[in-house]
C-alpha atoms as a PDB file:
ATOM      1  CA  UNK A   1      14.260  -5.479 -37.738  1.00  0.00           C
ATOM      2  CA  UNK A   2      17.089  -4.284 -35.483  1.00  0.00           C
ATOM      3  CA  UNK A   3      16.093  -2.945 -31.943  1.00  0.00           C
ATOM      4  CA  UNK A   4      18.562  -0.986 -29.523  1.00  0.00           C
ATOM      5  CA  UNK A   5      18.835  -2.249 -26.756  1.00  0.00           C
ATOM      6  CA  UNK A   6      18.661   1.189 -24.648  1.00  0.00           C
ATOM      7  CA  UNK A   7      15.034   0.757 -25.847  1.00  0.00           C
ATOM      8  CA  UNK A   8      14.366  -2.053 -23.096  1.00  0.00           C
ATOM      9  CA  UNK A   9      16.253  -0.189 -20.678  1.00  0.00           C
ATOM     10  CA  UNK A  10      13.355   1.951 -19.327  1.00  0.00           C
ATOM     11  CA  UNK A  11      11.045  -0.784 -19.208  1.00  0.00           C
ATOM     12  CA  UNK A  12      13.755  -2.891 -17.266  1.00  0.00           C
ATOM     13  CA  UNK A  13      13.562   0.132 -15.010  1.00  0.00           C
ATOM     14  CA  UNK A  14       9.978   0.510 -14.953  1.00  0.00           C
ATOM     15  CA  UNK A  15       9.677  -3.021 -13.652  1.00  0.00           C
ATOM     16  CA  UNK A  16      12.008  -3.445 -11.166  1.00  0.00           C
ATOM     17  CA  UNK A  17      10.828   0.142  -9.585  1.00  0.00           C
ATOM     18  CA  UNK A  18       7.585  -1.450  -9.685  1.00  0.00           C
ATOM     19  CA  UNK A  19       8.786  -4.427  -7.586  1.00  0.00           C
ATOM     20  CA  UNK A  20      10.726  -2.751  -5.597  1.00  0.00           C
ATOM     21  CA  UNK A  21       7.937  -0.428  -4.356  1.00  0.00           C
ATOM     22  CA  UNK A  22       5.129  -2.578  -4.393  1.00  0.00           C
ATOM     23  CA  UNK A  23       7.237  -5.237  -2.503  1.00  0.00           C
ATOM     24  CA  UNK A  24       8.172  -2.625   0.585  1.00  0.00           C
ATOM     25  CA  UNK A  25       4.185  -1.318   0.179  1.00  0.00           C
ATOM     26  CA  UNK A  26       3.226  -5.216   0.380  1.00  0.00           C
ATOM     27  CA  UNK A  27       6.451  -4.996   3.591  1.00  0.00           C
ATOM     28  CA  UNK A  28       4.644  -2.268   5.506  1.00  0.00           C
ATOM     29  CA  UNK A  29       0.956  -3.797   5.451  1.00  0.00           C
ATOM     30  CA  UNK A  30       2.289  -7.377   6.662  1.00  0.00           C
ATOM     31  CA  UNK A  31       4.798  -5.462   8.957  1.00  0.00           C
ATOM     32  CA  UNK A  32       1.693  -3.676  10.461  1.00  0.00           C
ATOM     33  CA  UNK A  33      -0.506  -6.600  10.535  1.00  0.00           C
ATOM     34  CA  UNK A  34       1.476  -8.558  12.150  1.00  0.00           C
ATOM     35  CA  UNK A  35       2.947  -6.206  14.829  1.00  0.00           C
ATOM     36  CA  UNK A  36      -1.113  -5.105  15.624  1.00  0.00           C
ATOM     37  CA  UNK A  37      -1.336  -8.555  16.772  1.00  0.00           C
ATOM     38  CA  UNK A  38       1.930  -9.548  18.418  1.00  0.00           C
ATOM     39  CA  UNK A  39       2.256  -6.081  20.128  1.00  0.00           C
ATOM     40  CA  UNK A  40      -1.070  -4.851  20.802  1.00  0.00           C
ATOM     41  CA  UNK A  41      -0.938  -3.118  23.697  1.00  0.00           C
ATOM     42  CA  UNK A  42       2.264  -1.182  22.412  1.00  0.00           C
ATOM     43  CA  UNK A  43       0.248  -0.053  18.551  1.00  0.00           C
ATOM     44  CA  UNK A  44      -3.115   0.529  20.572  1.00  0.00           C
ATOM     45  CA  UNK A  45      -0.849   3.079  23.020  1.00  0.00           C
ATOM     46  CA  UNK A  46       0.252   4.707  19.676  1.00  0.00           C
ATOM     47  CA  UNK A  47      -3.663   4.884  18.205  1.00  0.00           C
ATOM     48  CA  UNK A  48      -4.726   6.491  21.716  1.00  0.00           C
ATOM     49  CA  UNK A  49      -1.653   8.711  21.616  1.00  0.00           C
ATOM     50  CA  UNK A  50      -2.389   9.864  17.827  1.00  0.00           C
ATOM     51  CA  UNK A  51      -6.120  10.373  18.915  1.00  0.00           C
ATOM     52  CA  UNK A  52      -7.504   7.578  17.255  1.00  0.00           C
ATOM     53  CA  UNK A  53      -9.860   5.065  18.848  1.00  0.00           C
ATOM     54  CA  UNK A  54      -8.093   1.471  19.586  1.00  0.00           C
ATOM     55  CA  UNK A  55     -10.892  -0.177  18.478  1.00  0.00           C
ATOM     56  CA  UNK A  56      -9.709   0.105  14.737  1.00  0.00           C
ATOM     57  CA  UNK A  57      -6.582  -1.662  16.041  1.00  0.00           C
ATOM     58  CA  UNK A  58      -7.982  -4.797  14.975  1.00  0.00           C
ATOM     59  CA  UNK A  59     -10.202  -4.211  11.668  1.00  0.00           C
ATOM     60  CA  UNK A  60      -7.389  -2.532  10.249  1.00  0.00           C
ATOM     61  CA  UNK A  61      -5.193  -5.480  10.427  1.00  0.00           C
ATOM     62  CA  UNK A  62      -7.366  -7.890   8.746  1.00  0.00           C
ATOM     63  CA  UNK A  63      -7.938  -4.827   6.304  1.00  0.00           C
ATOM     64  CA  UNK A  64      -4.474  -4.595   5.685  1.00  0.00           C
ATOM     65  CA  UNK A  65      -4.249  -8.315   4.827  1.00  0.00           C
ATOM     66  CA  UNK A  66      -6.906  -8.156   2.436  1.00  0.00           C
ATOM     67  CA  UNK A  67      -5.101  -5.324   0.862  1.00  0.00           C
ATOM     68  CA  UNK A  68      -2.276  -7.892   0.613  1.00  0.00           C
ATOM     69  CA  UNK A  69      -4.068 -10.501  -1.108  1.00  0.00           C
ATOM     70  CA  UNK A  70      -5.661  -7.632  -3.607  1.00  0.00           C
ATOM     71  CA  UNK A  71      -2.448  -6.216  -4.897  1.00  0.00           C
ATOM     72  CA  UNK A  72      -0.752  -9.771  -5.118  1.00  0.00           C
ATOM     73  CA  UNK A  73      -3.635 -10.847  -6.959  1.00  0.00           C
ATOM     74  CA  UNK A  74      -4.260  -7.769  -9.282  1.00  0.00           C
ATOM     75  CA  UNK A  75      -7.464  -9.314 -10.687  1.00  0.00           C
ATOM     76  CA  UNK A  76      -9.969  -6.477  -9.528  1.00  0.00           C
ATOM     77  CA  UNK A  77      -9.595  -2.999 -11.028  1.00  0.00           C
ATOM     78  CA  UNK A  78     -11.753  -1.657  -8.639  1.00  0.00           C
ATOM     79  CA  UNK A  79     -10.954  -3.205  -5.453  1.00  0.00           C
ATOM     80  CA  UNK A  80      -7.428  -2.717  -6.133  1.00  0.00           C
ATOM     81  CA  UNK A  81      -7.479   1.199  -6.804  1.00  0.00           C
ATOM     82  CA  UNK A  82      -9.692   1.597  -3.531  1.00  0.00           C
ATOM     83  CA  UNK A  83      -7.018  -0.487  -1.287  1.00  0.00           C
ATOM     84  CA  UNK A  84      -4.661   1.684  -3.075  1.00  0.00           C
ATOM     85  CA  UNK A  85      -6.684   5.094  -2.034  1.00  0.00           C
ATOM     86  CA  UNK A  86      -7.462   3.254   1.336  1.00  0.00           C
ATOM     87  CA  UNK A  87      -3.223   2.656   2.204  1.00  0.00           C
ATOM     88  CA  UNK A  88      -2.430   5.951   1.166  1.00  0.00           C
ATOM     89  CA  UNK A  89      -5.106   7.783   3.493  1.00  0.00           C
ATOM     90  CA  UNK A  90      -4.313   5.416   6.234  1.00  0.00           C
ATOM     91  CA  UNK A  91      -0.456   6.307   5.448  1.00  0.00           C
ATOM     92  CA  UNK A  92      -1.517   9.988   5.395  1.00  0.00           C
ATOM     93  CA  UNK A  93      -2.841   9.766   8.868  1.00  0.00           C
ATOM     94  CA  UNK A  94       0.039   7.738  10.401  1.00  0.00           C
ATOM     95  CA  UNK A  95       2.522  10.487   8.944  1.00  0.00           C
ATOM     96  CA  UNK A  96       0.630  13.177  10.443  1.00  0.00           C
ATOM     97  CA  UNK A  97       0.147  11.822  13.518  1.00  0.00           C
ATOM     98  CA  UNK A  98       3.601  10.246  13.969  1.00  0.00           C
ATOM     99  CA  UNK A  99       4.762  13.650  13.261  1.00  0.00           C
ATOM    100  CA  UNK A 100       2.193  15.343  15.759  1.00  0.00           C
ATOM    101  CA  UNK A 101       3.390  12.738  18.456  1.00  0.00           C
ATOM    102  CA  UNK A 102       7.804  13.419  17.501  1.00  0.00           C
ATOM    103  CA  UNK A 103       7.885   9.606  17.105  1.00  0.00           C
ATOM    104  CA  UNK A 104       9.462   8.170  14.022  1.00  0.00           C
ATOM    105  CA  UNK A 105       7.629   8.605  10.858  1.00  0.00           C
ATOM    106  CA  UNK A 106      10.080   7.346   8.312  1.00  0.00           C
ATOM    107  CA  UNK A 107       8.246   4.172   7.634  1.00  0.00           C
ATOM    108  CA  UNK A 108       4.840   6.456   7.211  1.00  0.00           C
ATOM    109  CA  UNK A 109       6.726   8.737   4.567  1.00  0.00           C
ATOM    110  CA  UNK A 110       8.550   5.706   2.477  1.00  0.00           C
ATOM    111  CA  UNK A 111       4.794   4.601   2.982  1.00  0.00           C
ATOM    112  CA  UNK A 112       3.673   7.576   0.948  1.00  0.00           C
ATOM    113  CA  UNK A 113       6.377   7.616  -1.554  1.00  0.00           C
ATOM    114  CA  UNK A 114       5.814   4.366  -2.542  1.00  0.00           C
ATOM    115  CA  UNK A 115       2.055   3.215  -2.717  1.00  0.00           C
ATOM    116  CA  UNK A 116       1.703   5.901  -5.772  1.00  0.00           C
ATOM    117  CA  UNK A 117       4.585   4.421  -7.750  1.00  0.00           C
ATOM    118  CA  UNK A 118       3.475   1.297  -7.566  1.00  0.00           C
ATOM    119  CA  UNK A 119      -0.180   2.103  -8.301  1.00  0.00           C
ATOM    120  CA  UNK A 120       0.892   4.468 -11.391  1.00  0.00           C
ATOM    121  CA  UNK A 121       3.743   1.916 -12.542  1.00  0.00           C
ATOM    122  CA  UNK A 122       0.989  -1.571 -11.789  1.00  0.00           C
ATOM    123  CA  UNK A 123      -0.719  -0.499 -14.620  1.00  0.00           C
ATOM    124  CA  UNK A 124       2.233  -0.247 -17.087  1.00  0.00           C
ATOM    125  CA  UNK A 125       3.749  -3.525 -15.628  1.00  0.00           C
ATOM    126  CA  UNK A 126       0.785  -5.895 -15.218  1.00  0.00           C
ATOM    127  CA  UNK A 127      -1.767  -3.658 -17.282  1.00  0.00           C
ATOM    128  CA  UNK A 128      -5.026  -2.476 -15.493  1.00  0.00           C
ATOM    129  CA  UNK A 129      -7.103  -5.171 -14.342  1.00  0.00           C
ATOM    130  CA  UNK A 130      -9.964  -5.567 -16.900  1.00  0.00           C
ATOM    131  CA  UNK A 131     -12.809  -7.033 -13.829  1.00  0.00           C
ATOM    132  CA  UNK A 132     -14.650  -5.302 -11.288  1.00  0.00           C
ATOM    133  CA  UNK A 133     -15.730  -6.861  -8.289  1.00  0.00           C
ATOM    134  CA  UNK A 134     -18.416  -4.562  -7.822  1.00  0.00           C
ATOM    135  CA  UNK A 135     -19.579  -4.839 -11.314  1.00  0.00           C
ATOM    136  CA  UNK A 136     -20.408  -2.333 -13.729  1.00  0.00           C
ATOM    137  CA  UNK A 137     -21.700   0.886 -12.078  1.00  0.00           C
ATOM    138  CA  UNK A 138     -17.429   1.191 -11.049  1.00  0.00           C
ATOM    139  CA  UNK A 139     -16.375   1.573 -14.422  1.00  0.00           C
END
């Protein structure tokens, strides 16, 4: 059997848009992280200036490095569509408030572009994770 080779063109494509979005998604979380730890005081000024409480400054850091580990890992169906859901709402808010403030939101709207493709295309390039880690009542 002879196969055309435009036929492994769109899956080509399909993976490497994957990677490419789920490596600047997996880009903004460290980015974040990171920066909510080496410059604090500067991303708790933005939280107080978007009206959120600094408190979260913190949690959400070592949130966004489990998110990390969960899409790297793609073992948990379940965990892995609620970090999804989690980044996008947390994207969501930084875009509105970034715009609310006039400071820079590009990184909050490549933020939203991104985290659905590479939800939607994770589960035609690594196939949906058959486990839950909360076990059964999530299916």
């Amino acid at each position: 059997m002879t196969t055309s080779t435009t036929e492994y063109k769109p899956q080509l494509f399909t993976k490497i848009l994957y990677w490419v979005s789920t490596g600047i998604v997996l880009f903004l979380l460290t980015w974040a992280a990171i920066s909510y730890h080496v410059i604090h005081e500067t991303q708790a000024d933005y939280f107080t200036a978007f009206g959120y409480p600094t408190y979260l400054v913190y949690p959400l850091a070592y949130l966004k490095l489990i998110a990390i580990l969960v899409i790297v890992t793609h073992r948990y169906n379940d965990l892995r569509d609620m970090v999804y859901s989690a980044y996008f709402i947390n994207m969501a808010m930084a875009l509105v408030g970034h715009i609310i403030y006039g400071d820079f939101f590009g990184h909050a709207l490549i933020g939203m572009i991104v985290i659905p493709i590479s939800y939607l295309l994770g589960n035609k390039v690594r196939g949906r994770p058959q486990r839950s880690f909360f076990g059964n009542w999530t299916n």
